[in-house]
PDB file of N, CA and C in Angstrom:
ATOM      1  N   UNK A   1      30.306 115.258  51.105  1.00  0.00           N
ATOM      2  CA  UNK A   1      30.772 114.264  52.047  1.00  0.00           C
ATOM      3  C   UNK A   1      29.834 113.059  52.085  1.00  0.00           C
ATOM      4  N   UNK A   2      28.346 113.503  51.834  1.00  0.00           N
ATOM      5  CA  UNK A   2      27.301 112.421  52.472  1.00  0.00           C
ATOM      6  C   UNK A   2      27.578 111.108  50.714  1.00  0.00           C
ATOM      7  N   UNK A   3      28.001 111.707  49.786  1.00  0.00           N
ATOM      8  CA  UNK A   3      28.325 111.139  48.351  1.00  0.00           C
ATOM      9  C   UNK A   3      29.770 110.030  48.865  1.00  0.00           C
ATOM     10  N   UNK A   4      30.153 110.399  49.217  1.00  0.00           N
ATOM     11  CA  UNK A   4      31.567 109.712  49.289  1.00  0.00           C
ATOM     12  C   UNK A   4      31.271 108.542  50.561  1.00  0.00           C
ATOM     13  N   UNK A   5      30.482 109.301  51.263  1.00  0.00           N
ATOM     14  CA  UNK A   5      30.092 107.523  52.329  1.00  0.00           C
ATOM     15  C   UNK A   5      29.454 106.582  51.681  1.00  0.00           C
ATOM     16  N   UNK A   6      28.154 107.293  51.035  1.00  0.00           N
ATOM     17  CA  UNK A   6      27.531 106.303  50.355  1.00  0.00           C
ATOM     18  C   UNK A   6      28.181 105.503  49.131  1.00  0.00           C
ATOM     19  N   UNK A   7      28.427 105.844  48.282  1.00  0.00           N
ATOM     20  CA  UNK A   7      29.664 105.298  47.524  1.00  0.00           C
ATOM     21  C   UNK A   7      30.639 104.345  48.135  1.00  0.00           C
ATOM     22  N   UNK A   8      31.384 104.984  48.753  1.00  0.00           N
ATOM     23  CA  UNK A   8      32.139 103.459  50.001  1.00  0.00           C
ATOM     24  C   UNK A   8      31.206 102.783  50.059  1.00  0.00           C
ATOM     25  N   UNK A   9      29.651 102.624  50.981  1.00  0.00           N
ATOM     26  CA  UNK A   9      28.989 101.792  51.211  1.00  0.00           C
ATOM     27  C   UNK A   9      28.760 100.753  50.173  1.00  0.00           C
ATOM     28  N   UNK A  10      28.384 101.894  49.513  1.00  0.00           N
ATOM     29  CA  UNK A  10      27.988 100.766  48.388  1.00  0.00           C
ATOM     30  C   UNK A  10      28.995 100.478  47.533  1.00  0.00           C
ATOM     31  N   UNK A  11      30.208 100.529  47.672  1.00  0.00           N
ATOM     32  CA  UNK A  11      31.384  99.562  46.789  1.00  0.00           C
ATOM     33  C   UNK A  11      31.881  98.827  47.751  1.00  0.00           C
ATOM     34  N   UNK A  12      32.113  99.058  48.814  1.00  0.00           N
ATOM     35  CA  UNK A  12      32.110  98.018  49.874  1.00  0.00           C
ATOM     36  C   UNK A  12      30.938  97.011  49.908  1.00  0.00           C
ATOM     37  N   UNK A  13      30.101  97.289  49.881  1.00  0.00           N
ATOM     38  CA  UNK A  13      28.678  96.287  49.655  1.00  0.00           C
ATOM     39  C   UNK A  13      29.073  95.149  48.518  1.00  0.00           C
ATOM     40  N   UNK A  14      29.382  95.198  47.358  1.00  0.00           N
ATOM     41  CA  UNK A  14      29.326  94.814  46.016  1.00  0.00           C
ATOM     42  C   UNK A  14      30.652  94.057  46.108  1.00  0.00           C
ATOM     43  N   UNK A  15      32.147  94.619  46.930  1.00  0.00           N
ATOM     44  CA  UNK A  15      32.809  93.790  47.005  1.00  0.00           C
ATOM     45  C   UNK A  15      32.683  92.870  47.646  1.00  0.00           C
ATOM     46  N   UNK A  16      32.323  92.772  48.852  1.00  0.00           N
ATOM     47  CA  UNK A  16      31.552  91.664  49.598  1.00  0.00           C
ATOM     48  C   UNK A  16      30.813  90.534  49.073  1.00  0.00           C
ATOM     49  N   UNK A  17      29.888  90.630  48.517  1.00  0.00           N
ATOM     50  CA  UNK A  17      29.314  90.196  47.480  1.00  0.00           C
ATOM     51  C   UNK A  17      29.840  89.195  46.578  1.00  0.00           C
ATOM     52  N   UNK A  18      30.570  90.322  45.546  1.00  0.00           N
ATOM     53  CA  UNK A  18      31.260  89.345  44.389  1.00  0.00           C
ATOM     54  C   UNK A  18      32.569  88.627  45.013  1.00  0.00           C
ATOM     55  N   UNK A  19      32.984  89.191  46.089  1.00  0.00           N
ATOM     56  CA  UNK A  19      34.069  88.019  46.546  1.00  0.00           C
ATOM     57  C   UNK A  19      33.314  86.688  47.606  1.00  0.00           C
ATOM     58  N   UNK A  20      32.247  87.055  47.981  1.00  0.00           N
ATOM     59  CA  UNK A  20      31.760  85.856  48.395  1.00  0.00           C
ATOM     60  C   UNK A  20      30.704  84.754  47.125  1.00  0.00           C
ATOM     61  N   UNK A  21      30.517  85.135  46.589  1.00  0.00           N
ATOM     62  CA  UNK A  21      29.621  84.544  45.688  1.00  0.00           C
ATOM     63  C   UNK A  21      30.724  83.957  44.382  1.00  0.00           C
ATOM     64  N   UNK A  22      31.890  84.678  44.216  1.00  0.00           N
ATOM     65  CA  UNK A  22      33.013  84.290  43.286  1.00  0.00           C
ATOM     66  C   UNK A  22      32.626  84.996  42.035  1.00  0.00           C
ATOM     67  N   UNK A  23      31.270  85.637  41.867  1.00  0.00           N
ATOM     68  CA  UNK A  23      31.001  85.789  40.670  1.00  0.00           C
ATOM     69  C   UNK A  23      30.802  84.825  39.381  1.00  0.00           C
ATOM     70  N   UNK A  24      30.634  83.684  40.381  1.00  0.00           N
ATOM     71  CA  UNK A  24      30.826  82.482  38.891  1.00  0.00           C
ATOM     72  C   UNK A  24      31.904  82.459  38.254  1.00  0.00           C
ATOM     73  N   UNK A  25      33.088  82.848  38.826  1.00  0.00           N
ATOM     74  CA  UNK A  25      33.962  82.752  38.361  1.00  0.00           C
ATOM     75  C   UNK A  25      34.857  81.177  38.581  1.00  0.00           C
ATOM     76  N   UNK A  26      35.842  81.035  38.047  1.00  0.00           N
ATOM     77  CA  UNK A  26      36.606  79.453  38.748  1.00  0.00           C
ATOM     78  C   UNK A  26      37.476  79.452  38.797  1.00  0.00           C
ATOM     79  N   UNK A  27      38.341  79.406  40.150  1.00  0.00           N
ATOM     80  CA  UNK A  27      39.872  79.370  40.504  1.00  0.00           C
ATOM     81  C   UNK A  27      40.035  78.004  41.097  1.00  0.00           C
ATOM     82  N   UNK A  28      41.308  77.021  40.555  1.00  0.00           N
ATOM     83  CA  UNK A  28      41.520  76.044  40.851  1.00  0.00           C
ATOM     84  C   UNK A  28      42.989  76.000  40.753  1.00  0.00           C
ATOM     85  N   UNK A  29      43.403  75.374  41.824  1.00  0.00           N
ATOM     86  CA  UNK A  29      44.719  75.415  42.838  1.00  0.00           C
ATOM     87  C   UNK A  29      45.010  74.050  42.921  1.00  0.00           C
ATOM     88  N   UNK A  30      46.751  73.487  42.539  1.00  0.00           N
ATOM     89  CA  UNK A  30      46.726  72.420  43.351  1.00  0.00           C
ATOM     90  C   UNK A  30      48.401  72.781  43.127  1.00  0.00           C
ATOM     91  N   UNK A  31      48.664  71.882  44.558  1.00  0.00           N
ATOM     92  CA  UNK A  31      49.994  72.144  45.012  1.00  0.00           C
ATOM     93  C   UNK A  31      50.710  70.604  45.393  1.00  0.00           C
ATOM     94  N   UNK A  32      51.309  70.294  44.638  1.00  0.00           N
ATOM     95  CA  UNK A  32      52.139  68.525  44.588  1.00  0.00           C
ATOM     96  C   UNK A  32      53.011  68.678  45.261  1.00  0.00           C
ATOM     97  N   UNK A  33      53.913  68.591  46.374  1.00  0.00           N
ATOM     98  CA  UNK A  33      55.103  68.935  47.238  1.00  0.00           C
ATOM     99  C   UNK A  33      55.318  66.931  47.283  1.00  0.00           C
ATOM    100  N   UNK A  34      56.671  67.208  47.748  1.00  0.00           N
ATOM    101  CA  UNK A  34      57.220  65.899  48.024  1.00  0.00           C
ATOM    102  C   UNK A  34      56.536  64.966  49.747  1.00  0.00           C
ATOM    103  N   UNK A  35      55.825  66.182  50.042  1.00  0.00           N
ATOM    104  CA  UNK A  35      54.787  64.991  51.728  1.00  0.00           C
ATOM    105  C   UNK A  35      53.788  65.279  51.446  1.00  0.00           C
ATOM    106  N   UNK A  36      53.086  66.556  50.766  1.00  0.00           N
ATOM    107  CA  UNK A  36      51.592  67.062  50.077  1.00  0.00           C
ATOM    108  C   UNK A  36      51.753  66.933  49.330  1.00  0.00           C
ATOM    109  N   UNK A  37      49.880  66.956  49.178  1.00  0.00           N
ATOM    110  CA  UNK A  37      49.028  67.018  47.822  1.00  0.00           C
ATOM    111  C   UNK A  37      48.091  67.836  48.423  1.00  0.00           C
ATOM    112  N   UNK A  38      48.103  69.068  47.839  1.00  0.00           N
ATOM    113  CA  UNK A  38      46.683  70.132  47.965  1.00  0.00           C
ATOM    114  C   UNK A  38      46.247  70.618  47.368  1.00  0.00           C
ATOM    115  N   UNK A  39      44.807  70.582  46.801  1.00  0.00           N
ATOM    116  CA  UNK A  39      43.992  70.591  45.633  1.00  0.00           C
ATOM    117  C   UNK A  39      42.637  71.655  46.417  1.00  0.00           C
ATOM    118  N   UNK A  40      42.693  72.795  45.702  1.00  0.00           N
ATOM    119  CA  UNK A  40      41.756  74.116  46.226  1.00  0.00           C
ATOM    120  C   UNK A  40      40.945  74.391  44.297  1.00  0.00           C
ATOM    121  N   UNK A  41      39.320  74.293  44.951  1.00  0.00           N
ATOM    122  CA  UNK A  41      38.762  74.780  44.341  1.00  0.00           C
ATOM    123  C   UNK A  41      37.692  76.109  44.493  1.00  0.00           C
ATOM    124  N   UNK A  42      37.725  77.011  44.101  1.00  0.00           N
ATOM    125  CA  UNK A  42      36.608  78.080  44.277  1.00  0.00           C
ATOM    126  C   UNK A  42      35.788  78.173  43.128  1.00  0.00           C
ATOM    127  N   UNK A  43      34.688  78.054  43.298  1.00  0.00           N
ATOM    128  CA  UNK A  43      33.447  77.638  42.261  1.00  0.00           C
ATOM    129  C   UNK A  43      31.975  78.403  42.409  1.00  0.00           C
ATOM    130  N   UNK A  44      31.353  78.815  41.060  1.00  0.00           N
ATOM    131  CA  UNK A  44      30.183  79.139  41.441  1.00  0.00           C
ATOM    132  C   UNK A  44      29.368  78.504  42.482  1.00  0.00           C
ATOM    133  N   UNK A  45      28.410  78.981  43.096  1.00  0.00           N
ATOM    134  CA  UNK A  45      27.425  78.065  44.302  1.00  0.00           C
ATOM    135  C   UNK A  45      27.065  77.281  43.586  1.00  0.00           C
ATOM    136  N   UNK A  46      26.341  77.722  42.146  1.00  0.00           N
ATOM    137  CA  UNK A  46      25.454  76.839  41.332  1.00  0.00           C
ATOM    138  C   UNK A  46      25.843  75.555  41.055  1.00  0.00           C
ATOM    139  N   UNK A  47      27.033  74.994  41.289  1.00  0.00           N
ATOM    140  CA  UNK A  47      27.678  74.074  40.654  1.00  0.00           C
ATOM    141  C   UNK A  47      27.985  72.905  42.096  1.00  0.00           C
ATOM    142  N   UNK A  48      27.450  73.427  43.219  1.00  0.00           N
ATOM    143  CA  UNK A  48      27.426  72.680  44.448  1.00  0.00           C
ATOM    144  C   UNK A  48      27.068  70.909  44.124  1.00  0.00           C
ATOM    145  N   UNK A  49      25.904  71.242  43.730  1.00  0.00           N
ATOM    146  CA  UNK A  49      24.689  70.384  43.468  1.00  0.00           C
ATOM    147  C   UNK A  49      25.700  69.003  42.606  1.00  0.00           C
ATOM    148  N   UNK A  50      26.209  69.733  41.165  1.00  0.00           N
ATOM    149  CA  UNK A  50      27.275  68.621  40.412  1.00  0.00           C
ATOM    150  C   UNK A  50      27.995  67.956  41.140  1.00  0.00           C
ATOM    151  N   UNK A  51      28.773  68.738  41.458  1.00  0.00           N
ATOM    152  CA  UNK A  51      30.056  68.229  42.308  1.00  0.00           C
ATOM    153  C   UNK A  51      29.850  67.219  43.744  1.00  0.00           C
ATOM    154  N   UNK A  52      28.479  67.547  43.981  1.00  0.00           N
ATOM    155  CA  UNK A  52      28.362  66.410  45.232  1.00  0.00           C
ATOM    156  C   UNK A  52      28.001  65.247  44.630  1.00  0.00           C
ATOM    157  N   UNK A  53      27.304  65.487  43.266  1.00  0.00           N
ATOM    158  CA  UNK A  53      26.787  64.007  42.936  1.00  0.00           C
ATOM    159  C   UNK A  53      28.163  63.412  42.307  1.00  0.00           C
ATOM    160  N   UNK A  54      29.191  64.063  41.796  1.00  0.00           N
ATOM    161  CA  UNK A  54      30.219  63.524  41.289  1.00  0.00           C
ATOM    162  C   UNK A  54      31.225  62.731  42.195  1.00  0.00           C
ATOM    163  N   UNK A  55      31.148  63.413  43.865  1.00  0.00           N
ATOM    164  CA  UNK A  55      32.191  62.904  44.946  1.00  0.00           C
ATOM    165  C   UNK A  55      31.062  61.556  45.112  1.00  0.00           C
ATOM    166  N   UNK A  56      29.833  62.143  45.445  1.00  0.00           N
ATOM    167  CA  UNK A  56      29.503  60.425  45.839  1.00  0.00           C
ATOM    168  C   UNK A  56      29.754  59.398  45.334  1.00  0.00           C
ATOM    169  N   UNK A  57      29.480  59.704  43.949  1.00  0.00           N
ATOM    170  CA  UNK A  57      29.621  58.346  42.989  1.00  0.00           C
ATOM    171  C   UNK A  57      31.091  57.870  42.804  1.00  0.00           C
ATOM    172  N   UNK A  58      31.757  58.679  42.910  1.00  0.00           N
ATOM    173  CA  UNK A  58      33.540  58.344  43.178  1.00  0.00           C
ATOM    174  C   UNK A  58      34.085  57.256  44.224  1.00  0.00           C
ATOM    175  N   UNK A  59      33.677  58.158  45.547  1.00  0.00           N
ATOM    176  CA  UNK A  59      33.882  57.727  46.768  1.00  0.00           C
ATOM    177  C   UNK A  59      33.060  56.957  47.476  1.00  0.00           C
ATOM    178  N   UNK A  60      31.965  56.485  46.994  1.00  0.00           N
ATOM    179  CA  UNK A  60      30.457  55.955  47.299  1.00  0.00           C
ATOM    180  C   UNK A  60      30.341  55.949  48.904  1.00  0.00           C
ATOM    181  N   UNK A  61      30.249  57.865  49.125  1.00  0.00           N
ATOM    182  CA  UNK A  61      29.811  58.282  50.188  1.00  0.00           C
ATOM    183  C   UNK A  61      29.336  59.603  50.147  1.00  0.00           C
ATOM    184  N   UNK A  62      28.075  59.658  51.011  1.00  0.00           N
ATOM    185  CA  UNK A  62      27.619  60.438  50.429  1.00  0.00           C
ATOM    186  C   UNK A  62      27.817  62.364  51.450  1.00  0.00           C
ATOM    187  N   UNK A  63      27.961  63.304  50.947  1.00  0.00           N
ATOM    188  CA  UNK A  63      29.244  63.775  51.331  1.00  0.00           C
ATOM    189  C   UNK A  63      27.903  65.399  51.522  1.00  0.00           C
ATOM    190  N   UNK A  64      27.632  65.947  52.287  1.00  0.00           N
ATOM    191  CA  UNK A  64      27.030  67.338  51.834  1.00  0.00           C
ATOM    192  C   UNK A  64      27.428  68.270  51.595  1.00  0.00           C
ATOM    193  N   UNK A  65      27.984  68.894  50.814  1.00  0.00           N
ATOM    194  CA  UNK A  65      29.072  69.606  50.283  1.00  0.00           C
ATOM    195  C   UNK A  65      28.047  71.382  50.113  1.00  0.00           C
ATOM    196  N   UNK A  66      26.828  71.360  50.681  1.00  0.00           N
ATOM    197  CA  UNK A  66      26.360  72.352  50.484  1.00  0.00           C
ATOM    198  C   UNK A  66      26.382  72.956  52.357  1.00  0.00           C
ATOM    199  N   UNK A  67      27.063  72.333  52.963  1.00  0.00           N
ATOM    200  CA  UNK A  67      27.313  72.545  54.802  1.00  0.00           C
ATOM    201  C   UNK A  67      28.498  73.214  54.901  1.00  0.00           C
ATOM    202  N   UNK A  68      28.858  72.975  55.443  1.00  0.00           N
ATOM    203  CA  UNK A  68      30.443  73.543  56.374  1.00  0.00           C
ATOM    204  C   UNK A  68      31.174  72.075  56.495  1.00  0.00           C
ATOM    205  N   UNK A  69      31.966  71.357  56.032  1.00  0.00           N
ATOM    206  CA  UNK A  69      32.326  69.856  56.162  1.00  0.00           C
ATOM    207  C   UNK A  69      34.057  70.258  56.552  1.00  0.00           C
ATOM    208  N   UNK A  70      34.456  69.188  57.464  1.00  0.00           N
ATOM    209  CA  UNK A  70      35.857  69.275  57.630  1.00  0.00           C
ATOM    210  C   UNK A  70      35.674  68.047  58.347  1.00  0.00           C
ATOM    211  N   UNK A  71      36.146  66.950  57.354  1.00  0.00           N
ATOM    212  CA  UNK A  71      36.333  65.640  57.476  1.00  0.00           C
ATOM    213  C   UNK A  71      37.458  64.813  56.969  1.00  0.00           C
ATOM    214  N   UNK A  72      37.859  63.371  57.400  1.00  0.00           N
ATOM    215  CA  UNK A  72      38.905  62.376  56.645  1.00  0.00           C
ATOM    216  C   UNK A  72      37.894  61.614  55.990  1.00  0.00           C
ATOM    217  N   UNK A  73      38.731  61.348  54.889  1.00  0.00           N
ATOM    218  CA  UNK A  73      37.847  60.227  53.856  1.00  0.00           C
ATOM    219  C   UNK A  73      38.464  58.999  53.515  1.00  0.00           C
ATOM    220  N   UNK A  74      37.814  58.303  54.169  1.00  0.00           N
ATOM    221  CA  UNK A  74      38.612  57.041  54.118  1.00  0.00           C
ATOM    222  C   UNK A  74      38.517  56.626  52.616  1.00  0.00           C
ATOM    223  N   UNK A  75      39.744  56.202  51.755  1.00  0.00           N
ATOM    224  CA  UNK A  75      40.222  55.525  50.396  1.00  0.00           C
ATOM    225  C   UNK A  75      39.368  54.301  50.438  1.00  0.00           C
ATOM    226  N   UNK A  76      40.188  53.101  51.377  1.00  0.00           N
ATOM    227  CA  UNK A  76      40.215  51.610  50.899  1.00  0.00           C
ATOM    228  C   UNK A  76      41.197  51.508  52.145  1.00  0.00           C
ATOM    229  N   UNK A  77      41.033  52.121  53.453  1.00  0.00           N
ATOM    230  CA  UNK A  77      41.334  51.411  54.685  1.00  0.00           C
ATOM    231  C   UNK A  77      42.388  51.877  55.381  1.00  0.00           C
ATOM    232  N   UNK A  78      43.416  52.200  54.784  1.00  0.00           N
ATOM    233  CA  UNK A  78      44.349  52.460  55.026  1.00  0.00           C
ATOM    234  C   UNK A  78      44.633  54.035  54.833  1.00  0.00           C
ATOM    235  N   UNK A  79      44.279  54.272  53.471  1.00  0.00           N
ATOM    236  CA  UNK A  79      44.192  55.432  52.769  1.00  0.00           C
ATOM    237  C   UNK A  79      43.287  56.335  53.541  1.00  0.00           C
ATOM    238  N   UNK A  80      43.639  58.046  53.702  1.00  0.00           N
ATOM    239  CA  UNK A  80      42.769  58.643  53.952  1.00  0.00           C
ATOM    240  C   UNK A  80      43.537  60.085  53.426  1.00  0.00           C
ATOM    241  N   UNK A  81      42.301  61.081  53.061  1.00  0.00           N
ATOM    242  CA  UNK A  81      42.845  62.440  52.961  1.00  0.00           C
ATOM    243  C   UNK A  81      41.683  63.182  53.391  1.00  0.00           C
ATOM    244  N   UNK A  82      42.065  64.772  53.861  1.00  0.00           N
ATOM    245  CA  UNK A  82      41.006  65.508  54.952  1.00  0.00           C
ATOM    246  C   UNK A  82      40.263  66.246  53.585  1.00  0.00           C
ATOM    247  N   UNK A  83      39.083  66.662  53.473  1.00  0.00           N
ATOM    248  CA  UNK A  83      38.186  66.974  53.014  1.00  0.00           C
ATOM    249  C   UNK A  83      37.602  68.359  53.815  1.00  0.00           C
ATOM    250  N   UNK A  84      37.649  69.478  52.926  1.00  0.00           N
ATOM    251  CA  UNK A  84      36.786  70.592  53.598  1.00  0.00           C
ATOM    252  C   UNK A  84      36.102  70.891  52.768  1.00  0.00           C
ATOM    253  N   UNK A  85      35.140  71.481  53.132  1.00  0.00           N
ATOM    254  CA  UNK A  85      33.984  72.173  51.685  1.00  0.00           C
ATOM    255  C   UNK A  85      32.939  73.100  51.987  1.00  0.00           C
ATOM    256  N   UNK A  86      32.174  73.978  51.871  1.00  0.00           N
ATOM    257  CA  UNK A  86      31.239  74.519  51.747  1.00  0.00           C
ATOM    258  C   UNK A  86      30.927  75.089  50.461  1.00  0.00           C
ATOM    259  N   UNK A  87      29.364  75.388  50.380  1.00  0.00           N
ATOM    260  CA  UNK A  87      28.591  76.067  49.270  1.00  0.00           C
ATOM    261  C   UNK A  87      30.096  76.551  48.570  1.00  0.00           C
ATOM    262  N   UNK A  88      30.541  76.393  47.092  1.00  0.00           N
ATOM    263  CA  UNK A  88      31.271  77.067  46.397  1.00  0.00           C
ATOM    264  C   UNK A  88      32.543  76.890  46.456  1.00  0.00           C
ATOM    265  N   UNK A  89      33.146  76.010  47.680  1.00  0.00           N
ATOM    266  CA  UNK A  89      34.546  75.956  48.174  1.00  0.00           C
ATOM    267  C   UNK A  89      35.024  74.354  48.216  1.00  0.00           C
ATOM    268  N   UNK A  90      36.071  73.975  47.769  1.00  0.00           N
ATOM    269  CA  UNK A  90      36.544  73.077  48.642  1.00  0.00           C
ATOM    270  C   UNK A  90      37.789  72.406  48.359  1.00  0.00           C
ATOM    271  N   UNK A  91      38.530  72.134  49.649  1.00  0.00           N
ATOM    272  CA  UNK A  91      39.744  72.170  49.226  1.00  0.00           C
ATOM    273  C   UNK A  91      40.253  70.141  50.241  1.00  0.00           C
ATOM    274  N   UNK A  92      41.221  69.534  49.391  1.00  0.00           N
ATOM    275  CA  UNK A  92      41.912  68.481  49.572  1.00  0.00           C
ATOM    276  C   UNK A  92      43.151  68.406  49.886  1.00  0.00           C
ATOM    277  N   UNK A  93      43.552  67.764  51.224  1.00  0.00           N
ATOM    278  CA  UNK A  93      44.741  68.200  51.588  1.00  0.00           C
ATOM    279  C   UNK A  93      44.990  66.353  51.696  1.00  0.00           C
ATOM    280  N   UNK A  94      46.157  65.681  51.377  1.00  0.00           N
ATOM    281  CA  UNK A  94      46.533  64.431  51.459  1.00  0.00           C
ATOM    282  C   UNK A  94      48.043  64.351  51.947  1.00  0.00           C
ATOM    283  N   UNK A  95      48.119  63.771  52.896  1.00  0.00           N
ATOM    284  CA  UNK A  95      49.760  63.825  53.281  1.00  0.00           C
ATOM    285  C   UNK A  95      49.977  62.357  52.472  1.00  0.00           C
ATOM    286  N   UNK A  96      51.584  63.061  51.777  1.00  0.00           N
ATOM    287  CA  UNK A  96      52.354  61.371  51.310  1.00  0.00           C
ATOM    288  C   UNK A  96      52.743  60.234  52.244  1.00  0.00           C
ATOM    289  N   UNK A  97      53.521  61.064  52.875  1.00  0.00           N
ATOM    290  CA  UNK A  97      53.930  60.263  53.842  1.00  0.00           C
ATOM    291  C   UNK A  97      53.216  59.171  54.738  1.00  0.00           C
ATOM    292  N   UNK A  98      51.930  59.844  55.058  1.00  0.00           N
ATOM    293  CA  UNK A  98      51.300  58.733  55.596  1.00  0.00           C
ATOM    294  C   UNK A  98      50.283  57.678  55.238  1.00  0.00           C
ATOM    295  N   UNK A  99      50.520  57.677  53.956  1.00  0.00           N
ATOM    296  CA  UNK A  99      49.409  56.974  52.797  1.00  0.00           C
ATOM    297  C   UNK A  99      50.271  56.590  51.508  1.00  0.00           C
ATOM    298  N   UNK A 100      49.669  55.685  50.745  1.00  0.00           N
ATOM    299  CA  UNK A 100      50.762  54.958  49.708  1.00  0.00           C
ATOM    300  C   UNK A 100      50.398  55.686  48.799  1.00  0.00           C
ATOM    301  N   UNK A 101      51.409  55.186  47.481  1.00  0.00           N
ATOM    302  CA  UNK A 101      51.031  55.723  46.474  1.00  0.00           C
ATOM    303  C   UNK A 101      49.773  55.336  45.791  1.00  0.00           C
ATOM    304  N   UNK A 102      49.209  54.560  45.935  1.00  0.00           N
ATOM    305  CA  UNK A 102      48.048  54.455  45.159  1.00  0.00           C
ATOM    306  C   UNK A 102      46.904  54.977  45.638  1.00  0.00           C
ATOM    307  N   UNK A 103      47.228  55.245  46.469  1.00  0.00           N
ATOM    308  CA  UNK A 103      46.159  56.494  47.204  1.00  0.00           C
ATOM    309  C   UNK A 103      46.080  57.981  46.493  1.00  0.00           C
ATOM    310  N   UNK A 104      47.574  57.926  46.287  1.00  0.00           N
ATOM    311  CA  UNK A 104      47.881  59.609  46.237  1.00  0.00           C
ATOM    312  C   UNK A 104      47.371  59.421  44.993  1.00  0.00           C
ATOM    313  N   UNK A 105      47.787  58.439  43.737  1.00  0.00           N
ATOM    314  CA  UNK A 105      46.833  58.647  42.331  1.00  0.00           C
ATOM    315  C   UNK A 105      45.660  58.730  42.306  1.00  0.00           C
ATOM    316  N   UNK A 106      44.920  58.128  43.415  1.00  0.00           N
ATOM    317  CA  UNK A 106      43.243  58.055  43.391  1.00  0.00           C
ATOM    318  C   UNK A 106      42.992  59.520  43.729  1.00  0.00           C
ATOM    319  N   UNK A 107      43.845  60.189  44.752  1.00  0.00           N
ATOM    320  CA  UNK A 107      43.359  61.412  45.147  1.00  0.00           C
ATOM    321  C   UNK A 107      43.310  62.334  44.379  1.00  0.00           C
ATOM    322  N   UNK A 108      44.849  62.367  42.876  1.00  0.00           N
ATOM    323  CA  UNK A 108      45.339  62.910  41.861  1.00  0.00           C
ATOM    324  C   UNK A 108      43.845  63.393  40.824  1.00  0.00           C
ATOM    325  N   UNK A 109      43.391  61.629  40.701  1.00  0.00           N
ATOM    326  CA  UNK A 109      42.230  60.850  40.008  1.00  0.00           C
ATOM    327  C   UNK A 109      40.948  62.138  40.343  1.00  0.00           C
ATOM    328  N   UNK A 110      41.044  61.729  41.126  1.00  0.00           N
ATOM    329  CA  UNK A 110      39.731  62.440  41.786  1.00  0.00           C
ATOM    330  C   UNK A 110      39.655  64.117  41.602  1.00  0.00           C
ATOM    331  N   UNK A 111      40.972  64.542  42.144  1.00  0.00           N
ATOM    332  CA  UNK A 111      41.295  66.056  41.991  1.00  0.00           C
ATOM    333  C   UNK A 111      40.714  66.864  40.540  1.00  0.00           C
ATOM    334  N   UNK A 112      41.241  65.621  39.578  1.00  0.00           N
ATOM    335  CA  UNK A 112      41.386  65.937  38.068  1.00  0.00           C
ATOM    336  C   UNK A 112      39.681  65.788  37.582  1.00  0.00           C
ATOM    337  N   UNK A 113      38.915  64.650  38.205  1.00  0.00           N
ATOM    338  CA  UNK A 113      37.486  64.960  37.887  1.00  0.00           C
ATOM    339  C   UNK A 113      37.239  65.610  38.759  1.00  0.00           C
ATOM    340  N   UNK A 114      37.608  66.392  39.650  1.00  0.00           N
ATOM    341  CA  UNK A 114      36.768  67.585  39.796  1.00  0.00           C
ATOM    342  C   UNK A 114      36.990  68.787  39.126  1.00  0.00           C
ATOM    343  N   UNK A 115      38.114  69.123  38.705  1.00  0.00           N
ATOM    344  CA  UNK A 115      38.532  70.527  37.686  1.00  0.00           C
ATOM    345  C   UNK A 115      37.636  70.153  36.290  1.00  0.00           C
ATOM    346  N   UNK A 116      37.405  68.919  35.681  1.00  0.00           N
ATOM    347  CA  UNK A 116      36.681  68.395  34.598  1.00  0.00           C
ATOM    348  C   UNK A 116      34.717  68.668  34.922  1.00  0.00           C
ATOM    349  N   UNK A 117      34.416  68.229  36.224  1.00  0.00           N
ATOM    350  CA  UNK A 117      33.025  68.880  36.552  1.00  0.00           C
ATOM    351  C   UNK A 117      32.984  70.322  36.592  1.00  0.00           C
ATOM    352  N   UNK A 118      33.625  71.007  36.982  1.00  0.00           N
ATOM    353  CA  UNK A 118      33.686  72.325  37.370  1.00  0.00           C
ATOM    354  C   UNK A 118      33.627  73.208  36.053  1.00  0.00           C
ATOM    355  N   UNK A 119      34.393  72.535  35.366  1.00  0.00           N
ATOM    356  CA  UNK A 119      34.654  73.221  33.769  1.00  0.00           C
ATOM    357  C   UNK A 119      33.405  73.098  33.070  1.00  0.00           C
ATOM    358  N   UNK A 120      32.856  72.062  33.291  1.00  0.00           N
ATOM    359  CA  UNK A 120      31.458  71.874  32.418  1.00  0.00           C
ATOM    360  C   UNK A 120      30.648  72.849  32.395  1.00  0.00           C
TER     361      UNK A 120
END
């Protein structure tokens, strides 16, 4: 009996683990609907560090993507889409409807260099 707890423990332990850490693995999500645009990335931690220097220089703001963030990002004034992120995570949600199209390509833009950093 005392084999079979410990065992749970410790495969319960390890799943924990590799589903929080991702394993370095990379799952990338995006969903185009006719009022959305939602763009989900799950990423090694290690790769935090890239990806923030890549949003700044994009968006020339500078963004901490190694926190807990749940913010709007302003485009060019008009334009905005919500931004969430932490260590390893982060996902882009842009409504159509309330932003033009040249927003939604910049956001497209942007989406696409981040699956291109991530891959590196």
């Amino acid at each position: 009996m005392k084999h079979k707890l410990y065992l749970t423990a410790i495969l319960f332990t390890a799943l924990t683990f590799g589903c929080r850490n991702s394993g370095g693995r990379l799952s990338l999500s995006t969903t185009d609907s006719n009022t959305n645009f939602k763009f989900e990335a799950k990423y090694a931690e290690s790769k935090t560090a890239k990806l923030e220097k890549y949003l700044d220089s994009v968006l020339d703001n500078e963004l901490p993507l190694d926190q807990h963030i749940d913010l709007f990002v302003n485009l060019n004034g008009s334009d905005k889409f919500n931004l969430k992120a932490q260590k390893g995570w982060l996902v882009i949600n842009f409504d159509k409807r309330s932003n033009s199209l040249s927003g939604y390509m910049k956001v497209k833009k942007i989406a696409d260099g981040i699956k291109e950093k991530l891959r590196e």
